[in-house]
N, C-alpha and C. Protein backbone atom coordinates (compact mmCIF):
# COMPACT_ATOMS: atom_id res chain seq x y z
N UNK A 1 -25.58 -60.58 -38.38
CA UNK A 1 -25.79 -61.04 -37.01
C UNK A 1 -26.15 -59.86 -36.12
N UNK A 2 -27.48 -59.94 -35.35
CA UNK A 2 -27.92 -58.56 -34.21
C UNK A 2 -27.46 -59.01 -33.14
N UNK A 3 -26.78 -57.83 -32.90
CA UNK A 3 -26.65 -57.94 -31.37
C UNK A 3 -27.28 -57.04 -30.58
N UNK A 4 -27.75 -57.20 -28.98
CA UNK A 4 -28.94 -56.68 -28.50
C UNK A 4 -28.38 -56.21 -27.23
N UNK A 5 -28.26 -54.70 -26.89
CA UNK A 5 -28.01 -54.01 -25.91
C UNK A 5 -28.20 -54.75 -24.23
N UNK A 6 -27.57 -55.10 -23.65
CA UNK A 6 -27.46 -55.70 -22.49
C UNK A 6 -28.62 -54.56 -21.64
N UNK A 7 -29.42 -55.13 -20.63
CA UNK A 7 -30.37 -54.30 -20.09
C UNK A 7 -30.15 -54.22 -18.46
N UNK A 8 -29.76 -53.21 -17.19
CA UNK A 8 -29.78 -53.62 -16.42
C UNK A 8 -30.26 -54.37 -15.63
N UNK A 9 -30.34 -54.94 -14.81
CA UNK A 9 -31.67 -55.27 -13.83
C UNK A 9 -31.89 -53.91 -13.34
N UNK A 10 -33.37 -54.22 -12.67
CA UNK A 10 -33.66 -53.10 -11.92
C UNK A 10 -33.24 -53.06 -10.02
N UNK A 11 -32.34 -53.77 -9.94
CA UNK A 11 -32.02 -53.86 -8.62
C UNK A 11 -30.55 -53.11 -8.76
N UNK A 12 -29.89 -53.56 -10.04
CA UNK A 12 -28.61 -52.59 -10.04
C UNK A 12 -28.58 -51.53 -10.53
N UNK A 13 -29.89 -50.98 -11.40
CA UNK A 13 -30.25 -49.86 -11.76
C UNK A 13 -30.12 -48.94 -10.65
N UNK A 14 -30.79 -49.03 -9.43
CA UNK A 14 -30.89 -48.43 -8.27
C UNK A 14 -30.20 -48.15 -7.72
N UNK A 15 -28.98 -49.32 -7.62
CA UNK A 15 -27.86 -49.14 -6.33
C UNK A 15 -26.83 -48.10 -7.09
N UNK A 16 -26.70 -48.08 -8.64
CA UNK A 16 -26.05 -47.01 -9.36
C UNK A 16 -26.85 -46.01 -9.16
N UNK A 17 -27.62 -45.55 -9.44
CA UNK A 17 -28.48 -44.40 -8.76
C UNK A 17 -28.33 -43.91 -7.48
N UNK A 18 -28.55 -45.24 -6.57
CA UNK A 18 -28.36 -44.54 -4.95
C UNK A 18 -26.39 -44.30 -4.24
N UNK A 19 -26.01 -45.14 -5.67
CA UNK A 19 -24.27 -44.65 -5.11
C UNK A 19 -24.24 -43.07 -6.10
N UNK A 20 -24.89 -42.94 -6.61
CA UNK A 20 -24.39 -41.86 -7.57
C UNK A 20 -24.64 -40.47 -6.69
N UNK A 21 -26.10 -40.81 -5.78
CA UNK A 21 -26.86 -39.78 -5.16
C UNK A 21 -26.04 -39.23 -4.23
N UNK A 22 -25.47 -40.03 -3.27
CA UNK A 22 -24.41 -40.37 -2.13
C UNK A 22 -23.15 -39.92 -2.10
N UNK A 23 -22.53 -40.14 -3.78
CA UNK A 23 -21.44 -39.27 -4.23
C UNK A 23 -21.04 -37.82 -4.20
N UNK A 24 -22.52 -37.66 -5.14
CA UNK A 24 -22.79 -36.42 -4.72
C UNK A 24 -23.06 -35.19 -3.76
N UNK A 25 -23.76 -35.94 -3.05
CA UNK A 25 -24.23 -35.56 -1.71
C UNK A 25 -22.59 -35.27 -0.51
N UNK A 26 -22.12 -36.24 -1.06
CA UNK A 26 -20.88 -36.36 0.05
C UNK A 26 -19.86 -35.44 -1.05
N UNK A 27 -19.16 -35.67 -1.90
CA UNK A 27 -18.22 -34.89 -2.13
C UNK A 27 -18.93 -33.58 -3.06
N UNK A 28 -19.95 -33.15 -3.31
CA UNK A 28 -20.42 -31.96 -3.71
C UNK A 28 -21.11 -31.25 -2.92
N UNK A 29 -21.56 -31.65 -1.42
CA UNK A 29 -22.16 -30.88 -0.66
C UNK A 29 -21.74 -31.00 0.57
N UNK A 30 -21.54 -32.09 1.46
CA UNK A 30 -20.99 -32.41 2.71
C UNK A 30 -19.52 -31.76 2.36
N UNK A 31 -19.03 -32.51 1.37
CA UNK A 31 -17.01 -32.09 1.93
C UNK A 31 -17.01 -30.47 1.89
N UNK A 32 -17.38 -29.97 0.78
CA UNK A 32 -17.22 -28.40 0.40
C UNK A 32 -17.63 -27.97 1.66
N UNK A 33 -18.84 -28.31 2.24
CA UNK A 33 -19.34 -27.50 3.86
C UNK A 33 -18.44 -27.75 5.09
N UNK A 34 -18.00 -28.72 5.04
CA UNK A 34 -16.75 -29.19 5.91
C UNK A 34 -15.71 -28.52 6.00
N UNK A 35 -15.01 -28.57 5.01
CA UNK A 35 -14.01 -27.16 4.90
C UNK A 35 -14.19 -26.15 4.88
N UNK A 36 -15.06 -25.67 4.05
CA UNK A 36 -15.37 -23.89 4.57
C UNK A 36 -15.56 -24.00 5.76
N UNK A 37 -16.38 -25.03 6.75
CA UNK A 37 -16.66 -24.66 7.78
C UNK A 37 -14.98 -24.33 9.18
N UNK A 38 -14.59 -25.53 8.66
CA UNK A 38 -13.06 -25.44 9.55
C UNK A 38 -12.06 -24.28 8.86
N UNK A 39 -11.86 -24.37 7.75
CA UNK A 39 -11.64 -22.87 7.15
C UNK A 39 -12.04 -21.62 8.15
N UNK A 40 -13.24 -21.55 8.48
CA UNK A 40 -13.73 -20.11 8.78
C UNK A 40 -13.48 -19.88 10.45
N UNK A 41 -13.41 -21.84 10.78
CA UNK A 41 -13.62 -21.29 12.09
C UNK A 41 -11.68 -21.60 12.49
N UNK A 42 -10.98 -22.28 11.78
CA UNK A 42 -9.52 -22.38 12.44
C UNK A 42 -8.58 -21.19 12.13
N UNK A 43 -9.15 -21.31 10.51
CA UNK A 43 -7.90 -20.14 10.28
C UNK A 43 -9.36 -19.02 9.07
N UNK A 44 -9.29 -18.22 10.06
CA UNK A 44 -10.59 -17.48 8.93
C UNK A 44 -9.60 -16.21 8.08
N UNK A 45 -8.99 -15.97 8.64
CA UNK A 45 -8.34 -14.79 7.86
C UNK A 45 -7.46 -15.60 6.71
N UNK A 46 -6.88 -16.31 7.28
CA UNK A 46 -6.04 -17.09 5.50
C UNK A 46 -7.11 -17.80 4.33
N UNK A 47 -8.49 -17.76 5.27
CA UNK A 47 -9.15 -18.47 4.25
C UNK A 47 -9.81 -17.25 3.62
N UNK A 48 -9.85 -16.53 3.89
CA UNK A 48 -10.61 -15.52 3.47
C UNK A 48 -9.85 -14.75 2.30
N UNK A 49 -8.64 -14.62 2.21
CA UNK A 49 -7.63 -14.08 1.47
C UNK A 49 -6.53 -13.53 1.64
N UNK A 50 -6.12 -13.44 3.50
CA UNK A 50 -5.70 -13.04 4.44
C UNK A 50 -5.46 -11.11 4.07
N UNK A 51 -6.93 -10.70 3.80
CA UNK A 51 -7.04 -9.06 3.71
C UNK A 51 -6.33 -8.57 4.88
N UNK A 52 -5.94 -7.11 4.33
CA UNK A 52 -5.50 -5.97 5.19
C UNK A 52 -6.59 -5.16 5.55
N UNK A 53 -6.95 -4.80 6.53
CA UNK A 53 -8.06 -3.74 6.70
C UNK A 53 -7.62 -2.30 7.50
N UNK A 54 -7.57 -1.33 6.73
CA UNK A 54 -7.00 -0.22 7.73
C UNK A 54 -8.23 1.12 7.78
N UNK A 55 -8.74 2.09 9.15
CA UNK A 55 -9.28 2.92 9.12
C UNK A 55 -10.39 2.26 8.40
N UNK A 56 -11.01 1.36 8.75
CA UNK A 56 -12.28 0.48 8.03
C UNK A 56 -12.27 0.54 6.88
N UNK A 57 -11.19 0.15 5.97
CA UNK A 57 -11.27 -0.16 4.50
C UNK A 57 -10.04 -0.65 4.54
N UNK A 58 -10.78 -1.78 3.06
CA UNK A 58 -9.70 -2.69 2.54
C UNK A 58 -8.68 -1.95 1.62
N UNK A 59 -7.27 -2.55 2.27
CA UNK A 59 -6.02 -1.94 1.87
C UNK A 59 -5.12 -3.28 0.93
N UNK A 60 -5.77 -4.29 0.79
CA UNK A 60 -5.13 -5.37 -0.28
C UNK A 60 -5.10 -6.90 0.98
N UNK A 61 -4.09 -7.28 0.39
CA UNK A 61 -3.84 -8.77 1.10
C UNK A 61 -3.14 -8.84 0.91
N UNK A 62 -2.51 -9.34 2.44
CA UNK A 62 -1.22 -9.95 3.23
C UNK A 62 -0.48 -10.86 1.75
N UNK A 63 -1.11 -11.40 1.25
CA UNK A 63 -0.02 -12.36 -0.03
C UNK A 63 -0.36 -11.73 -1.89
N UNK A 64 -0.40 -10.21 -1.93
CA UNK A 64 -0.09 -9.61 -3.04
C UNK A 64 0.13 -8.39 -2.49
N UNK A 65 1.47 -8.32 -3.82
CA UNK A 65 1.92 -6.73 -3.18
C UNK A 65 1.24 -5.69 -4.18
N UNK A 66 1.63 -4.91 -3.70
CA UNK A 66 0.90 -3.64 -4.23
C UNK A 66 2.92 -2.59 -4.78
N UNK A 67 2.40 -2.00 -5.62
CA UNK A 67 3.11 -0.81 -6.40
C UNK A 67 3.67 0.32 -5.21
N UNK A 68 4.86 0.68 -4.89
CA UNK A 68 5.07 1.84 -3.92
C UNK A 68 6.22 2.50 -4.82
N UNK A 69 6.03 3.75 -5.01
CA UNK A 69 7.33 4.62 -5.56
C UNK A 69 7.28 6.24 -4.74
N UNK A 70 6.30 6.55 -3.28
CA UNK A 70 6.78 7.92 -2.90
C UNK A 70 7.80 7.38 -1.71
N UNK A 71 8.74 8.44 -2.02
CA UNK A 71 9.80 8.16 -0.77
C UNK A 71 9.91 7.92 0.28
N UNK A 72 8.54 8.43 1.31
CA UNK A 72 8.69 7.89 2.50
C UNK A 72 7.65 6.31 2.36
N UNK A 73 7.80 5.10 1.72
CA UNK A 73 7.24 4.35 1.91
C UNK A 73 8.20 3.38 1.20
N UNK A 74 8.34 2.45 1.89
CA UNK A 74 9.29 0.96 1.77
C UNK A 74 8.80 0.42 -0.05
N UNK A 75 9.90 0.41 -0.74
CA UNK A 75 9.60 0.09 -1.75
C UNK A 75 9.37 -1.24 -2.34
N UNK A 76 8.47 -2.33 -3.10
CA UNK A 76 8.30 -3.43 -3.40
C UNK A 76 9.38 -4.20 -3.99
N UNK A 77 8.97 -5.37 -4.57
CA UNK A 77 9.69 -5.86 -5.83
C UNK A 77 8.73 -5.53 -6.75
N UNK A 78 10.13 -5.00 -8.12
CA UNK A 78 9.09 -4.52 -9.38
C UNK A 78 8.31 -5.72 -9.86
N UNK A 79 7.47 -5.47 -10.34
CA UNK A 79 6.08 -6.45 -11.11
C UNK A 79 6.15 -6.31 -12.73
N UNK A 80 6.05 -7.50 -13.33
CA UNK A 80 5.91 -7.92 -14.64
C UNK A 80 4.57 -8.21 -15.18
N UNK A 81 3.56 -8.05 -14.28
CA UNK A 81 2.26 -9.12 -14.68
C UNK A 81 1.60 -8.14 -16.13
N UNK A 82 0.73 -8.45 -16.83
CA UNK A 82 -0.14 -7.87 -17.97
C UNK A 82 -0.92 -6.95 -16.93
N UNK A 83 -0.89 -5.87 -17.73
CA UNK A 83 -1.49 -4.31 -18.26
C UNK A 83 -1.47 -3.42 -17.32
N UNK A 84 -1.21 -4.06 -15.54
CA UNK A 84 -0.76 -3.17 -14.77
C UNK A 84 0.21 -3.76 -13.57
N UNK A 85 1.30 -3.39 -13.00
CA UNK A 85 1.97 -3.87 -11.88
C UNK A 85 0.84 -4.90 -10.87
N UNK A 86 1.43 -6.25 -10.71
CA UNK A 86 1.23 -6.21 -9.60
C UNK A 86 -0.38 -7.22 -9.52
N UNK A 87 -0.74 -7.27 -10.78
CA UNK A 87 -2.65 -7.68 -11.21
C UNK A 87 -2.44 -9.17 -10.54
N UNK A 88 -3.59 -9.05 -9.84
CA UNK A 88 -3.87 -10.53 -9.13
C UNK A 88 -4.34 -11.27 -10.06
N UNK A 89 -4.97 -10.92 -11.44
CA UNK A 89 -5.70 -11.89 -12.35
C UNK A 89 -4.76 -12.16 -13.39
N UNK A 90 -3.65 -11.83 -13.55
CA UNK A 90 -2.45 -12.04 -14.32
C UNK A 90 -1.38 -12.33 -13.70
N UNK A 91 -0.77 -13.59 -12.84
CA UNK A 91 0.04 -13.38 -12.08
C UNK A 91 1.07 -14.40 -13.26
N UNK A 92 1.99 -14.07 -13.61
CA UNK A 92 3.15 -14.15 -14.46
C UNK A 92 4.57 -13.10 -14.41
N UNK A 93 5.55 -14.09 -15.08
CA UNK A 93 6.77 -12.75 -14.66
C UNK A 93 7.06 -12.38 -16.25
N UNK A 94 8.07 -11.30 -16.60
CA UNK A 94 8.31 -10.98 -18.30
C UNK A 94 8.74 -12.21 -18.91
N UNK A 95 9.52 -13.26 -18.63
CA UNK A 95 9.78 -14.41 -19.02
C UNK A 95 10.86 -14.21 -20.22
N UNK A 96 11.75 -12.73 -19.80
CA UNK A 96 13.30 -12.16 -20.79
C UNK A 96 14.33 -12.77 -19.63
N UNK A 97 15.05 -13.41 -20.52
CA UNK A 97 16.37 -13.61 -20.18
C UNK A 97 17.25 -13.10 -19.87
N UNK A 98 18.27 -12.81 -19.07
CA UNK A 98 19.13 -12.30 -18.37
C UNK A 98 20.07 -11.27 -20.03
N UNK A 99 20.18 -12.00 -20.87
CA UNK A 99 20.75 -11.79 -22.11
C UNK A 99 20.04 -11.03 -23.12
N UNK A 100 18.76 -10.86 -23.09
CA UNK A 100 17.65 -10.42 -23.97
C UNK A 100 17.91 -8.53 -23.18
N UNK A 101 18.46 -7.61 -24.46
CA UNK A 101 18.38 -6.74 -24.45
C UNK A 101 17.32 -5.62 -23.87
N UNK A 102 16.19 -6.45 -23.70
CA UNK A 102 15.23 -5.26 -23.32
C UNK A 102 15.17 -5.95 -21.52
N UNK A 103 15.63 -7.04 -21.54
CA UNK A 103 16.07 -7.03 -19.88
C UNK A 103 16.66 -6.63 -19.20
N UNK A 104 18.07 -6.16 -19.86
CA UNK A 104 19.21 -5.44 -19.48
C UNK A 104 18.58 -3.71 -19.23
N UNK A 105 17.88 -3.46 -20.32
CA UNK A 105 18.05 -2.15 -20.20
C UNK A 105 16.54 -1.54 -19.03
N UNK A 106 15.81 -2.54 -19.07
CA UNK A 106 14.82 -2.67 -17.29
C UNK A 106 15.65 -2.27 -15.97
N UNK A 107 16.21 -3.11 -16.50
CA UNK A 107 16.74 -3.83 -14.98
C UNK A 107 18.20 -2.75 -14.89
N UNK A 108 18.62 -1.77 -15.89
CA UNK A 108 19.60 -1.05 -15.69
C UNK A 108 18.71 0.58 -15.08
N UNK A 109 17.77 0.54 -15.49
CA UNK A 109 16.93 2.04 -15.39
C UNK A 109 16.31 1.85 -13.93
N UNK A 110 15.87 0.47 -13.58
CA UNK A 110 15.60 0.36 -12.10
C UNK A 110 16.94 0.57 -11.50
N UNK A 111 17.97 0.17 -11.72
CA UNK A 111 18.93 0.58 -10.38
C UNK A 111 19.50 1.96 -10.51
N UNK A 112 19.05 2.59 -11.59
CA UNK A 112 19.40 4.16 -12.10
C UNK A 112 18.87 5.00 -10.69
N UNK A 113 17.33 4.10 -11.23
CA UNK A 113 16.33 5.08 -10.43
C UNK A 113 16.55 4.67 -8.65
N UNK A 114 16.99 3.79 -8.31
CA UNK A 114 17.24 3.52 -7.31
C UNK A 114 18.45 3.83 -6.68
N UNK A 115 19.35 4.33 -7.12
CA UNK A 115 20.55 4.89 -6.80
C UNK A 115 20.14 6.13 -6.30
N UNK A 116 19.26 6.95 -7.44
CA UNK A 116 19.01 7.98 -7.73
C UNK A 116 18.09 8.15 -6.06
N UNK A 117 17.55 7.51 -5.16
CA UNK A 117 16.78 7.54 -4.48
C UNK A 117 17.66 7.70 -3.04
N UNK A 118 18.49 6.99 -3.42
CA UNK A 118 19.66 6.23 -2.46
C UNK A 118 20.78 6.92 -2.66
N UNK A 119 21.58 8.64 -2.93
CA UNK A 119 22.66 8.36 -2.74
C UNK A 119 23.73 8.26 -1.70
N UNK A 120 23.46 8.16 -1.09
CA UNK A 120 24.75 7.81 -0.13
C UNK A 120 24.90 6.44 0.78
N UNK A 121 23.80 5.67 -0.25
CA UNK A 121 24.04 4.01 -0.22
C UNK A 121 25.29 3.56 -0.67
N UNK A 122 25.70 2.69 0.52
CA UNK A 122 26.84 1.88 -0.27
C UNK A 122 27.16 0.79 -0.43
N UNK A 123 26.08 -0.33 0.17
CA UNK A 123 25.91 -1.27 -0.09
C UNK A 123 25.50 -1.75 -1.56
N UNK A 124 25.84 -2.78 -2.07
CA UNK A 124 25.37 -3.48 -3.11
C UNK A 124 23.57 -3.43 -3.19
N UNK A 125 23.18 -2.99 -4.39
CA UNK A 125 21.14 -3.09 -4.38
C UNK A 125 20.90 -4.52 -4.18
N UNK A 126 20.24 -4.46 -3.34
CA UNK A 126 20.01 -6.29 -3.01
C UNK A 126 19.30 -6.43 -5.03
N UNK A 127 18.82 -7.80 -5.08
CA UNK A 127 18.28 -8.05 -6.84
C UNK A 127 16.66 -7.70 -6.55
N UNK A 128 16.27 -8.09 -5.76
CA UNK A 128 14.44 -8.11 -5.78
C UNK A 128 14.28 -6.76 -5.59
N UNK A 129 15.17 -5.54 -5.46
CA UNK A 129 14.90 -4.42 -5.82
C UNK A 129 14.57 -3.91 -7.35
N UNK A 130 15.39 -4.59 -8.07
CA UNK A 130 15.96 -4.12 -9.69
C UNK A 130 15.32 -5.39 -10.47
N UNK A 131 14.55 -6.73 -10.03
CA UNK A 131 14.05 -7.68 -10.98
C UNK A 131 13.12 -8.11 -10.54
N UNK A 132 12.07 -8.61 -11.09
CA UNK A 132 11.11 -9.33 -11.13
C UNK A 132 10.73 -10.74 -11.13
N UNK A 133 9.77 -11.00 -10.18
CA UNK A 133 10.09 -12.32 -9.80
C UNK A 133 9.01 -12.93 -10.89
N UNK A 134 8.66 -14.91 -10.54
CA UNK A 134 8.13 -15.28 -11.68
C UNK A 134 6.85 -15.13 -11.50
N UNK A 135 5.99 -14.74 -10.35
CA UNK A 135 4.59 -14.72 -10.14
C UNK A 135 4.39 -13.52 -10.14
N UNK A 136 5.00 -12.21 -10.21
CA UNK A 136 4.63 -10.85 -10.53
C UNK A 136 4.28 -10.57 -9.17
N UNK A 137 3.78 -11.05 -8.15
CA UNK A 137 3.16 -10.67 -6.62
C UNK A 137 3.29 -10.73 -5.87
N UNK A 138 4.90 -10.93 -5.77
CA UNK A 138 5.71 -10.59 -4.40
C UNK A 138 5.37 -9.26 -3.37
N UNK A 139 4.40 -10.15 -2.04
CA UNK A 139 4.40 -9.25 -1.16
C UNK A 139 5.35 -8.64 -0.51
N UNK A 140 6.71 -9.69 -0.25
CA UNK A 140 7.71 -9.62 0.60
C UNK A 140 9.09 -8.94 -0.17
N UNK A 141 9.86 -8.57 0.37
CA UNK A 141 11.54 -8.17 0.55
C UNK A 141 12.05 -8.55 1.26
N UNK A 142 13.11 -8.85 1.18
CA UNK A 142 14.14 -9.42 2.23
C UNK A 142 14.96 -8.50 3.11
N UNK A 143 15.03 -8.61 4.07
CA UNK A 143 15.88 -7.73 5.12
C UNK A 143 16.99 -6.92 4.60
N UNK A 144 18.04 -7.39 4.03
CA UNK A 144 18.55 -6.79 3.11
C UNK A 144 18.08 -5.53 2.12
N UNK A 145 16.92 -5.57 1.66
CA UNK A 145 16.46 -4.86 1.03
C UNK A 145 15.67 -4.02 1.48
N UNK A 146 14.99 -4.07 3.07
CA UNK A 146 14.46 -3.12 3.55
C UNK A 146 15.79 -2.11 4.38
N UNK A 147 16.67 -3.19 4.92
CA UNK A 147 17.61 -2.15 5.43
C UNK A 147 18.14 -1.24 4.17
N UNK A 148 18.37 -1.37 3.38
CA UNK A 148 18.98 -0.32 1.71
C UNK A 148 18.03 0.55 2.27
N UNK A 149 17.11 0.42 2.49
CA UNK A 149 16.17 1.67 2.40
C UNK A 149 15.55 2.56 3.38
N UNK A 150 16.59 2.20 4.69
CA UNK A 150 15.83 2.36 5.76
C UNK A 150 16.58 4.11 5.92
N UNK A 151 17.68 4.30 5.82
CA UNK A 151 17.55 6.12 5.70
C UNK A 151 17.02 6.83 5.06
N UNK A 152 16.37 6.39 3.91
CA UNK A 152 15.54 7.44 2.94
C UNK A 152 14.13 7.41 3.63
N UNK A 153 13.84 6.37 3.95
CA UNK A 153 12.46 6.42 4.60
C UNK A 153 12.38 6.80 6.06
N UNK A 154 13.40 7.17 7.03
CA UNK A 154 13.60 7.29 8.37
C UNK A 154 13.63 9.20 8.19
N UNK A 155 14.37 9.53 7.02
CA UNK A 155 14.46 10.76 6.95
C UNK A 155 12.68 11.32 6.76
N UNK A 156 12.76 10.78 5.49
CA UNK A 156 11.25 11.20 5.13
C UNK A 156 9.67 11.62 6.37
N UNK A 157 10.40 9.88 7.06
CA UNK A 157 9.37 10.22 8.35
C UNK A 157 10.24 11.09 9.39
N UNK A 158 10.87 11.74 9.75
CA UNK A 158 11.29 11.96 10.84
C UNK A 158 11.45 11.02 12.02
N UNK A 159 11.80 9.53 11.91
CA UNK A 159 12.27 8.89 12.45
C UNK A 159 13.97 8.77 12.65
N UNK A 160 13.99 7.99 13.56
CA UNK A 160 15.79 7.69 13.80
C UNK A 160 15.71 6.38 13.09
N UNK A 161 16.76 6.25 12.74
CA UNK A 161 17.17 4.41 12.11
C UNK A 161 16.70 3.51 13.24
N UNK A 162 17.00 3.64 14.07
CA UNK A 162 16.42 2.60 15.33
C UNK A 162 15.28 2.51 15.30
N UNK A 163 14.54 3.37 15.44
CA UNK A 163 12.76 3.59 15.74
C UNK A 163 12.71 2.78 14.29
N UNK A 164 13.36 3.14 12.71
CA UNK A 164 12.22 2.60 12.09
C UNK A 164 12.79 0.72 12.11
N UNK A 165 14.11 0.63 12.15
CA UNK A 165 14.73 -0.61 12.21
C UNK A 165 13.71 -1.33 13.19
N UNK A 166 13.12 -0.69 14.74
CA UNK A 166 12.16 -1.92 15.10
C UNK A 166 11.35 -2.33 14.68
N UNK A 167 10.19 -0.99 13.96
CA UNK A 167 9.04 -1.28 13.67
C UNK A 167 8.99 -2.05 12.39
N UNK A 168 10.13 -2.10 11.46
CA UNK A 168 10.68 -3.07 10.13
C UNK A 168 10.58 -4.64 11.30
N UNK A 169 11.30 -4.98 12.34
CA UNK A 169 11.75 -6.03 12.63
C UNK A 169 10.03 -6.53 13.29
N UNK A 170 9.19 -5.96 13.63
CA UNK A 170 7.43 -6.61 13.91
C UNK A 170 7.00 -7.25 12.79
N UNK A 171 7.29 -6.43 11.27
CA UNK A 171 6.75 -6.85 9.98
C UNK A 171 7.51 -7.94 9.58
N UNK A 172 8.44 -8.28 10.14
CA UNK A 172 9.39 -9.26 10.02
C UNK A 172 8.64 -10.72 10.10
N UNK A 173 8.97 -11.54 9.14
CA UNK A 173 8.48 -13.01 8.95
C UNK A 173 9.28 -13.91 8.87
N UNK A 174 9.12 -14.94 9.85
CA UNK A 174 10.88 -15.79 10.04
C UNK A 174 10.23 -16.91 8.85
N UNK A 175 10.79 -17.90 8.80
CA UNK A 175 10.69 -19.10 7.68
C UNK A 175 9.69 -19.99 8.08
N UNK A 176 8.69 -20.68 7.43
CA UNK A 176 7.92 -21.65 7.77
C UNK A 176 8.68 -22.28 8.99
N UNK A 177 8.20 -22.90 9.61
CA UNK A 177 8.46 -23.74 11.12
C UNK A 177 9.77 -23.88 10.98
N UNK A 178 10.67 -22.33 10.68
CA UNK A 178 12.29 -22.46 10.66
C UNK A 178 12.97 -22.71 9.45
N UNK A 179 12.02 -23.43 8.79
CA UNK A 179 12.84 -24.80 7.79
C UNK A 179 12.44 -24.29 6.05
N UNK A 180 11.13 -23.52 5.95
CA UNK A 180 11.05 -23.20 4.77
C UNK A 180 10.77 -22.14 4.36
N UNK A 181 11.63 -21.67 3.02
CA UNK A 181 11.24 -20.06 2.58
C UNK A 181 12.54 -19.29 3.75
N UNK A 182 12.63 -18.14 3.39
CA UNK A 182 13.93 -17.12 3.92
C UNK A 182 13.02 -16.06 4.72
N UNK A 183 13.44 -15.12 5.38
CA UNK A 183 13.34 -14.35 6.63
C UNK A 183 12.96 -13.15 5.81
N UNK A 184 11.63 -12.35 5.48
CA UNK A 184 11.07 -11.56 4.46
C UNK A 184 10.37 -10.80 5.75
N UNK A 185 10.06 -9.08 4.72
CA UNK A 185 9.16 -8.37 5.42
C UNK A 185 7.82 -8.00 4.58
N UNK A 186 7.05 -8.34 5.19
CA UNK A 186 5.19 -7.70 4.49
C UNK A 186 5.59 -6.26 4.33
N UNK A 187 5.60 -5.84 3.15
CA UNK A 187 5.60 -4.44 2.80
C UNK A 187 4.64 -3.31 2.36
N UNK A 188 3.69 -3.52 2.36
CA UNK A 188 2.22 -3.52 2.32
C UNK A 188 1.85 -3.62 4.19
N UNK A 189 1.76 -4.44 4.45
CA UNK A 189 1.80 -4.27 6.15
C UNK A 189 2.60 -3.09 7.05
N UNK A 190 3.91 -3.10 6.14
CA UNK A 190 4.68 -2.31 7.24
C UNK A 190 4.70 -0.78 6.58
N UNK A 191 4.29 -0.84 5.62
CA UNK A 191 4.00 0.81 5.30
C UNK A 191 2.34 1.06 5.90
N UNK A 192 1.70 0.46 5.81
CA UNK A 192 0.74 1.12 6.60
C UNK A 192 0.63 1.36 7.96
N UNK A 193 1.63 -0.03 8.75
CA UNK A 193 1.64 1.01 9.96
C UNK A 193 2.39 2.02 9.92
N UNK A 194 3.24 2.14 9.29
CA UNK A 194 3.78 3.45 9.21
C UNK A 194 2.90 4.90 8.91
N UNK A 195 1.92 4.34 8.05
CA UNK A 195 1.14 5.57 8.32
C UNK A 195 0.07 6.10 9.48
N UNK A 196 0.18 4.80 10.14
CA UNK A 196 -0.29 4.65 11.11
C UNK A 196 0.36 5.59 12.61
N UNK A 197 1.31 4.96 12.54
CA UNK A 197 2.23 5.38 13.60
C UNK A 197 3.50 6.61 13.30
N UNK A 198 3.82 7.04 12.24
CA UNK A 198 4.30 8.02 11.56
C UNK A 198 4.02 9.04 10.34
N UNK A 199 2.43 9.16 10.57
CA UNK A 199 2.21 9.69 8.98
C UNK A 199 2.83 10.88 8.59
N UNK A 200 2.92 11.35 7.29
CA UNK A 200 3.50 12.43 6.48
C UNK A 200 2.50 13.12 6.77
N UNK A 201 2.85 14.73 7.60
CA UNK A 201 2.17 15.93 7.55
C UNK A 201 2.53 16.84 5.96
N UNK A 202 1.57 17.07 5.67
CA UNK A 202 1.65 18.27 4.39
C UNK A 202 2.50 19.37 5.13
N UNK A 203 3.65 19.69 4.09
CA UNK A 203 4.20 21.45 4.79
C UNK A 203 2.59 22.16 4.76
N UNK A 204 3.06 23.00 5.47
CA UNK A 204 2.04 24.19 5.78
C UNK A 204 2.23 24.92 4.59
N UNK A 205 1.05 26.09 4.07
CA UNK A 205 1.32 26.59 3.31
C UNK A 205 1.61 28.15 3.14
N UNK A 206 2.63 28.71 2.32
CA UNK A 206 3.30 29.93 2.86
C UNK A 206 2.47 30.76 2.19
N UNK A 207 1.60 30.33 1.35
CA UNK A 207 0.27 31.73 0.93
C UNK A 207 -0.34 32.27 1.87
N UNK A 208 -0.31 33.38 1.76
CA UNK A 208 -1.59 34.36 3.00
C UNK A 208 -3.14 34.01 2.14
């Protein structure tokens, strides 16, 4: 028994054609232009990647952190991501367990080295000093964790605790509309104004 392929008409041939055209047209070319366009013009810097720009060059973005270990500069949360701290194209955390031996002994050499930075801290190391979070690209620290650090870096600059405690409290980010996420500082932001507004002079040098 043949059976024989059903054939459109040519009137619904068309209207599938002219809805298909329309589809396209609207969600592959109209919507995409729509949003970039309100994108660029409401919020252009978050759409853009919300970059840092300092002394006319790009210094990273407001939502990835970057690597800091010289003393006068506010230190990050350590980074787990593949092949270097911190990679925007690898954003993952080590994914070791609190119990897994080679976590322990990380996470014991970071607060070594952080003591070691800090001694006459006596507060408890806040954790996002000494662990790694699950996206590897924590821009932020928590207040807690910038105050731990605010005499090593006040010394370094020749600041007073006050002077640098304000300019920490500008970089300061309260919670979505109050209600979401905790009270963090851009650290990447607030070390550059710091170099901004306090940079490290080189000693002079005692060669004739």
């Amino acid at each position: 028994m043949s059976t024989s392929i059903p054939i459109l008409p040519l009137a619904a041939l068309r209207r599938l054609i002219i809805s298909f055209l329309l589809l396209s047209l609207i969600t592959g070319i109209l919507y995409p232009l729509l949003t970039y366009a309100l994108g660029q013009g409401l919020f252009q810097a978050k759409a853009n990647g919300s970059l840092i720009n300092s002394d006319g060059k790009l210094r990273g973005s407001m939502l990835i952190g970057q690597a800091f270990s010289a003393p006068h500069y506010f230190w990050s949360r350590p980074s787990a991501t593949a092949n270097f701290a911190n990679n925007g194209e690898a954003s993952g955390g080590s994914n070791l367990a609190p119990s897994n031996p080679a976590f322990r002994e990380a996470v014991a050499e970071r607060i070594a080295n952080v003591r070691a930075a800090h001694p006459d801290a006596k507060a408890p190391i806040p954790a996002e000093l000494v662990t790694t979070s699950a996206s590897g690209l924590d821009p932020h620290i928590s207040l807690a964790a910038a105050e731990y650090q605010l005499t090593r870096v006040a010394s370094q600059r020749h600041m007073t605790i006050e002077q640098l405690r304000a300019t920490v409290k500008r970089y300061t980010e309260e919670p979505q509309w109050g209600i979401f996420g905790e009270t963090r500082v851009n650290v990447l932001a607030l070390n550059l104004a710091l170099d901004q507004e306090h940079p490290i002079h080189p000693e002079p040098s005692t060669h004739q």
